[in-house]
Protein backbone atom coordinates (compact mmCIF):
# COMPACT_ATOMS: atom_id res chain seq x y z
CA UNK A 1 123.33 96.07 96.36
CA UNK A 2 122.78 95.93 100.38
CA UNK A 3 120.43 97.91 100.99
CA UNK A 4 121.95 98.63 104.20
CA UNK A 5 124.38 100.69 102.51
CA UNK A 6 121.62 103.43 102.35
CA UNK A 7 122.28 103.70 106.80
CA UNK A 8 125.96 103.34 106.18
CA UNK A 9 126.25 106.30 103.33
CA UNK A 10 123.98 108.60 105.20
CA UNK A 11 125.71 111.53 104.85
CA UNK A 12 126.56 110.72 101.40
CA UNK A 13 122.93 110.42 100.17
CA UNK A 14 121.96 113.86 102.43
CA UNK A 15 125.04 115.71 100.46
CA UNK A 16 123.81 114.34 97.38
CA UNK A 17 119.71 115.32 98.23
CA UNK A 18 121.21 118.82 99.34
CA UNK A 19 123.23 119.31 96.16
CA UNK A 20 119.88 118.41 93.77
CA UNK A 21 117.56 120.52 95.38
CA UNK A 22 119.83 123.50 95.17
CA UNK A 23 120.21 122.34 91.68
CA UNK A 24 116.55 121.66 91.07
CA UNK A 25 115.18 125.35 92.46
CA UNK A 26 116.96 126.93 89.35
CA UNK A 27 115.02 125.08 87.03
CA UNK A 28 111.95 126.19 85.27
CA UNK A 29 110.49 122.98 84.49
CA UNK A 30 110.82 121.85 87.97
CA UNK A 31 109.05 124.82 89.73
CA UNK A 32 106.34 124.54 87.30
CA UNK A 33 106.08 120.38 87.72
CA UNK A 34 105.92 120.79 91.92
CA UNK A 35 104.60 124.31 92.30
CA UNK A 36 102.30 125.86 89.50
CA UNK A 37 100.96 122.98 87.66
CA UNK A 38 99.22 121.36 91.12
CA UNK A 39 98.01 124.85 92.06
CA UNK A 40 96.31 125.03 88.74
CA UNK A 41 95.00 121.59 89.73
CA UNK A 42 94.07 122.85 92.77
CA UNK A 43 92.31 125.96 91.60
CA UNK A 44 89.62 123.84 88.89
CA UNK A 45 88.81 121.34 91.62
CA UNK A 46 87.99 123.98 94.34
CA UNK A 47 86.15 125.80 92.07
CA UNK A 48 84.01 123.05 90.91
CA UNK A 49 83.73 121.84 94.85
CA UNK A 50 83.68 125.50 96.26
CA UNK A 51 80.46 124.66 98.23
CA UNK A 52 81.07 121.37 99.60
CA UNK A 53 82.76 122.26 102.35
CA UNK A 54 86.18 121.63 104.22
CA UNK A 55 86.25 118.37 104.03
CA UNK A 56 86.51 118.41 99.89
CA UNK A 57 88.62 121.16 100.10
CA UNK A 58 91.34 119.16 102.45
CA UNK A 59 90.60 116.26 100.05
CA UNK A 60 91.78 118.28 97.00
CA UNK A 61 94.83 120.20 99.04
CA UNK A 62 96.16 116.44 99.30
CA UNK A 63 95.28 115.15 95.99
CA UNK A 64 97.43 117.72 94.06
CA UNK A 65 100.15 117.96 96.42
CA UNK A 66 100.47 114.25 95.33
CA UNK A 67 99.78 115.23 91.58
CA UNK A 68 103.38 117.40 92.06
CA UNK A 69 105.18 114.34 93.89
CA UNK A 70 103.94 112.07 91.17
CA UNK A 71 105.36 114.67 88.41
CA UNK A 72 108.34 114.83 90.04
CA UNK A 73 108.93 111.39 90.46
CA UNK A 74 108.14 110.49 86.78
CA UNK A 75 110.43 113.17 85.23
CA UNK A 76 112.84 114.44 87.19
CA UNK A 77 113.55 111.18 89.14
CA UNK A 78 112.36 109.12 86.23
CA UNK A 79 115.56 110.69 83.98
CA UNK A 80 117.68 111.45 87.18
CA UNK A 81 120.68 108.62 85.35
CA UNK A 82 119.95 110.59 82.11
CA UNK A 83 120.64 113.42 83.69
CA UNK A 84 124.49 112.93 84.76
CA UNK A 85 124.47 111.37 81.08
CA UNK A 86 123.94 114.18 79.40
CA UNK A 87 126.17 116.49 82.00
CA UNK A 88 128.99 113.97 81.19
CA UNK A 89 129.27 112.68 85.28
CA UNK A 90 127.79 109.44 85.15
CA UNK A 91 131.41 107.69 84.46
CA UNK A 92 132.49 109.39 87.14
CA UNK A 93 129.46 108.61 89.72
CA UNK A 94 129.64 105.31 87.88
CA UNK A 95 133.29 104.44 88.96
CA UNK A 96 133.06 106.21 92.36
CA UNK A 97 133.31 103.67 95.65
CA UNK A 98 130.34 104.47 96.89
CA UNK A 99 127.70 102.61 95.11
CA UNK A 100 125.83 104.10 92.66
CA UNK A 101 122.59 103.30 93.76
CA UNK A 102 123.26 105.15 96.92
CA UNK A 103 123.57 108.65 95.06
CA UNK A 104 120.34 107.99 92.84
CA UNK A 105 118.50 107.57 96.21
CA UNK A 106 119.97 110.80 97.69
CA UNK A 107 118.74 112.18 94.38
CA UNK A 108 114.95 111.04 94.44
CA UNK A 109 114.85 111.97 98.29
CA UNK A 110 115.27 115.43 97.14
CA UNK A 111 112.52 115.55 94.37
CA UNK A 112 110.35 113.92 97.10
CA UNK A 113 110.77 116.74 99.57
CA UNK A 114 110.70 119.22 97.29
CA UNK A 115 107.47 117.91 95.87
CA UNK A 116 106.32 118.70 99.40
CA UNK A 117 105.78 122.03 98.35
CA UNK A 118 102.84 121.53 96.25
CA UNK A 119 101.04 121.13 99.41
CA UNK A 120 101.99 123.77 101.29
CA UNK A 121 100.77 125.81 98.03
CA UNK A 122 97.84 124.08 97.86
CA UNK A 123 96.77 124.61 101.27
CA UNK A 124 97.67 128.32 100.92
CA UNK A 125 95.57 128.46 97.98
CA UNK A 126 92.87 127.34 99.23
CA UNK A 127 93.18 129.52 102.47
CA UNK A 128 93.56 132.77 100.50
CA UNK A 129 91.47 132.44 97.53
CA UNK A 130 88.87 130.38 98.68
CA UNK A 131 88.42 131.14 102.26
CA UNK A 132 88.66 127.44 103.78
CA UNK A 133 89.67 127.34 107.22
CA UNK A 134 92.20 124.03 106.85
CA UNK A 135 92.71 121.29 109.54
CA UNK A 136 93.80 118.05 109.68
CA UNK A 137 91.94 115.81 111.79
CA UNK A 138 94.59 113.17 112.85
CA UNK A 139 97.90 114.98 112.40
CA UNK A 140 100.32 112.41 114.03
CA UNK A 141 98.99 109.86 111.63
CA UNK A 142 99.24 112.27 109.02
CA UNK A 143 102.78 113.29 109.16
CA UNK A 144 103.47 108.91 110.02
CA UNK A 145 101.80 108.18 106.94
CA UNK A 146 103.57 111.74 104.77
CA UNK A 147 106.91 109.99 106.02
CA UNK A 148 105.93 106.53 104.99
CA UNK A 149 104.61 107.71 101.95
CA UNK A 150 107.64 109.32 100.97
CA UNK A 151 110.12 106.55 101.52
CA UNK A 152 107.40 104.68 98.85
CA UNK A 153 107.71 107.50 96.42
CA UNK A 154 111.55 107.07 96.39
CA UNK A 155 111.83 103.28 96.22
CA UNK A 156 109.18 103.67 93.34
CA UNK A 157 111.41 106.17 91.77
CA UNK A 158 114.68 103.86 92.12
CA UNK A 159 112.82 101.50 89.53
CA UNK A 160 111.56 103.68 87.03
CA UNK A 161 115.34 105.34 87.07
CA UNK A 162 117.05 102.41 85.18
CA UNK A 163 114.01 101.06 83.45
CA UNK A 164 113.65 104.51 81.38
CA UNK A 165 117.61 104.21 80.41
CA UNK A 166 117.82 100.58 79.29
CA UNK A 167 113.93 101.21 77.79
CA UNK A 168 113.86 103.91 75.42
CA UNK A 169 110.66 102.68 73.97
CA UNK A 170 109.41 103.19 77.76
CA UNK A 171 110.74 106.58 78.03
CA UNK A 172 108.68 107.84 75.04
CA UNK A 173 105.75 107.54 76.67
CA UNK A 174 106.91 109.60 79.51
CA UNK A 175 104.33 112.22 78.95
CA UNK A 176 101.57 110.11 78.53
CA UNK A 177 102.09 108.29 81.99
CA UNK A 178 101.36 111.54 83.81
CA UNK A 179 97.24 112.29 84.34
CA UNK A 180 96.65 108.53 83.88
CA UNK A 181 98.28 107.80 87.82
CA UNK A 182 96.59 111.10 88.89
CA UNK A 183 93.36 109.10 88.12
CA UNK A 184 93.75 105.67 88.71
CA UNK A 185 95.23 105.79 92.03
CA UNK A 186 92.81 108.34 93.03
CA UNK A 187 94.26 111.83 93.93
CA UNK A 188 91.58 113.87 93.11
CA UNK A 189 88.47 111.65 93.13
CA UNK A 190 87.81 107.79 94.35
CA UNK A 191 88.64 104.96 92.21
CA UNK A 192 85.15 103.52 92.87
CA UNK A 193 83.98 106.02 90.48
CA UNK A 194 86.03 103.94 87.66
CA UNK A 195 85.05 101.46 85.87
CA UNK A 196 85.87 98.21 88.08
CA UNK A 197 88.47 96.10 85.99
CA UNK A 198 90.97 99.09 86.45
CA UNK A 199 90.71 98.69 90.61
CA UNK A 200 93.55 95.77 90.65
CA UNK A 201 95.58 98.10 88.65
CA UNK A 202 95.39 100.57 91.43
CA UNK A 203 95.98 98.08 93.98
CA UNK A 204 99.91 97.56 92.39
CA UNK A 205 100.88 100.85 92.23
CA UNK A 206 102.25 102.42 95.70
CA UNK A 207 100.75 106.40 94.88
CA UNK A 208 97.32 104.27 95.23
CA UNK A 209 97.57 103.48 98.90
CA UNK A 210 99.82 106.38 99.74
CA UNK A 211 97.07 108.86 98.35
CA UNK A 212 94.47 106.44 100.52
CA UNK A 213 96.13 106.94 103.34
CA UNK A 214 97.19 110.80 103.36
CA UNK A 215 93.20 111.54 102.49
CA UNK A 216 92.41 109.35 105.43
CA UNK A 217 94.19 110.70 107.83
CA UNK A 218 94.05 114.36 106.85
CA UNK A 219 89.94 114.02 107.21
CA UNK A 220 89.53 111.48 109.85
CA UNK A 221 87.58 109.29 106.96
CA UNK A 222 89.34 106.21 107.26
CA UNK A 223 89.70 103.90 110.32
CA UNK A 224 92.67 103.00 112.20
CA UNK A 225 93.18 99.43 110.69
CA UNK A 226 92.27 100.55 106.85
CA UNK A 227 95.35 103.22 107.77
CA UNK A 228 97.54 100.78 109.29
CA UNK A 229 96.80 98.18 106.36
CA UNK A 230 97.55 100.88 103.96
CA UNK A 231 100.81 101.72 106.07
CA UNK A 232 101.76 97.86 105.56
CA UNK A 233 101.29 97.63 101.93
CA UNK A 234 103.49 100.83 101.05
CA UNK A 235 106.18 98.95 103.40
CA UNK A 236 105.51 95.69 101.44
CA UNK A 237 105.71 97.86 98.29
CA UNK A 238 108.94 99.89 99.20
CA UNK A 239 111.06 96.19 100.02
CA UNK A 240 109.94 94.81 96.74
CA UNK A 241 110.71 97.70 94.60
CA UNK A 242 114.12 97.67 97.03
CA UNK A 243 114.79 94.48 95.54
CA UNK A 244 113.62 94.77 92.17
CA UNK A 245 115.67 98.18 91.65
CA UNK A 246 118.67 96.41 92.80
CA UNK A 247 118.70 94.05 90.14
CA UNK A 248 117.58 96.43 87.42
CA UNK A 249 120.56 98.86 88.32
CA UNK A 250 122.76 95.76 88.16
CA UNK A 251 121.88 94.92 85.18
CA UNK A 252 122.19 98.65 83.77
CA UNK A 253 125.68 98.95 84.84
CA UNK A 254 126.20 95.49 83.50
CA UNK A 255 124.91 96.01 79.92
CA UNK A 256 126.28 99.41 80.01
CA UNK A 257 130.03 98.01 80.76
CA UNK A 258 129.71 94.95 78.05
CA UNK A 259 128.46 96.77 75.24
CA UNK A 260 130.06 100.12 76.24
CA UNK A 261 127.33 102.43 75.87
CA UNK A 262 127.18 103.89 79.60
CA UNK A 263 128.61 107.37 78.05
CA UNK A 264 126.18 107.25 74.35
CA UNK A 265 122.93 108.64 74.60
C-alpha cells in the first residue's frame, strides 16, 4: 500500500474513526479498558506517592493515561480485523475500492483518541480526591509530543492488527502482553529501576519513548534535545511499522484469498 493513500482517503478514515467511537462508547469492555481500569491505576499509585508532591502526581496522571492507550491498542485495535470477522463485514471492507488498510487506520485513530480519556480521568482524579493542584510545565511540547505520540500508537496498532489474525498462537497470549509494556516501557516508574538486560527491549518498542517523552514534557524533567531525540525515534518507529504493516496486511489478504479462509474464524 501507498501510504499516501492515508492524505488521499481523509475523509474516509475520519468517517470510519467517527463510526468506531460511536460504536466503541456502547461497550462495556471498552469503558472499563480506557476509563476505570487506569483510574484504579491511578488511585494505588497516588496513594502510595500521596506525599511526594506534584511532580509524582503529574508523573502518574501520564503513566496511566498511557496504561488505557496501551489497553486499547492491544485489544480493541489488536482484534479490530477480528472484529468485522465475526460481524460478517470483512468481505465486504475486504472487496471495497478503498484499500483496506485505510479503514483499519481510521479504526485505531479512534481507540487512540478515545484512550485520551484516561487522562483527563486521571487528572480529575487526582484533583478531586487527592487535592493536587495539576500543571504542565511545557504545554506546547506536551500537546507536540501527545500528537506525535499518537500517530506512533496507531502505526504500532496497524502491525499487531494482522499479526494477531494470521497468528493465533500470538493472539492467546493477548492477556498476558498487557502489565508487562506498562512496566518495561516505563509508565508508572523508570526502567532504570529494572534489571539492565531488559533496557534494549524498551528501546524497540514505541510506548517506551512516547511515555519518555509525555513525562518529560508534562514536568519540565527532560531537556530539549532528549525530547526532540525521543520525537525522532517515534517518527523513525511510525515509518518502519508503516512499512512493515504494509506487507503484513498484504500478505493477510493474500493467504486469506489462496486458501479461502478470510470469512472462517
Amino acid at each position: 500500500m501507498n501510504y499516501s493513500n492515508l492524505f488521499k482517503y481523509w475523509r474516509t478514515v475520519l468517517t470510519v474513526a467517527e463510526m468506531s467511537l460511536r460504536t466503541q462508547f456502547s461497550e462495556g469492555f471498552v469503558i472499563f479498558a480506557i476509563i476505570f481500569q487506569p483510574m484504579i491505576i491511578a488511585i494505588l499509585a497516588m496513594f502510595m506517592l500521596k506525599d511526594k508532591g506534584g511532580d509524582y502526581a503529574m508523573f502518574v496522571v501520564v503513566g496511566s493515561g498511557l496504561t488505557g492507550l496501551w489497553s486499547s491498542l492491544l485489544f480493541v485495535s489488536g482484534n479490530s480485523i477480528n472484529v468485522e470477522r465475526w460481524t460478517g463485514t470483512l468481505e465486504s471492507l475486504v472487496g471495497m475500492p478503498t484499500p483496506f488498510e485505510v479503514i483499519v487506520f481510521g479504526k485505531n485513530l479512534a481507540n487512540v483518541v478515545q484512550s485520551l480519556l484516561s487522562m483527563v480521568s486521571s487528572y480529575t482524579l487526582a484533583a478531586v480526591l487527592f487535592g493536587y493542584s495539576l500543571t504542565l510545565t511545557q504545554p506546547l511540547l506536551f500537546f507536540i509530543t501527545l500528537f506525535i505520540s499518537m500517530f506512533a500508537f496507531i502505526c504500532f496498532g496497524l502491525t499487531i492488527a494482522p499479526i494477531f489474525i494470521m497468528y493465533r498462537s500470538v493472539q492467546q497470549w493477548e492477556n498476558a502482553m498487557e502489565f508487562p509494556v506498562y512496566i518495561i516501557c516505563g509508565f508508572l516508574f523508570p526502567i532504570a529501576l529494572l534489571p539492565e538486560w531488559t533496557t534494549p527491549i524498551s528501546y524497540l518498542l514505541p510506548p517506551y519513548w512516547a511515555a519518555t517523552a509525555l513525562h518529560g514534557t508534562s514536568t519540565a524533567m527532560m531537556p530539549l534535545n532528549q525530547v526532540l531525540f525521543s520525537w525522532a525515534m517515534m517518527i523513525i518507529f511510525s515509518l518502519v511499522d508503516l512499512v512493515i504493516a504494509s506487507q503484513l496486511f498484504k500478505i493477510m489478504l493474500y493467504k486469506a484469498r489462496v486458501d479461502a479462509t478470510l470469512d472462517v474464524d
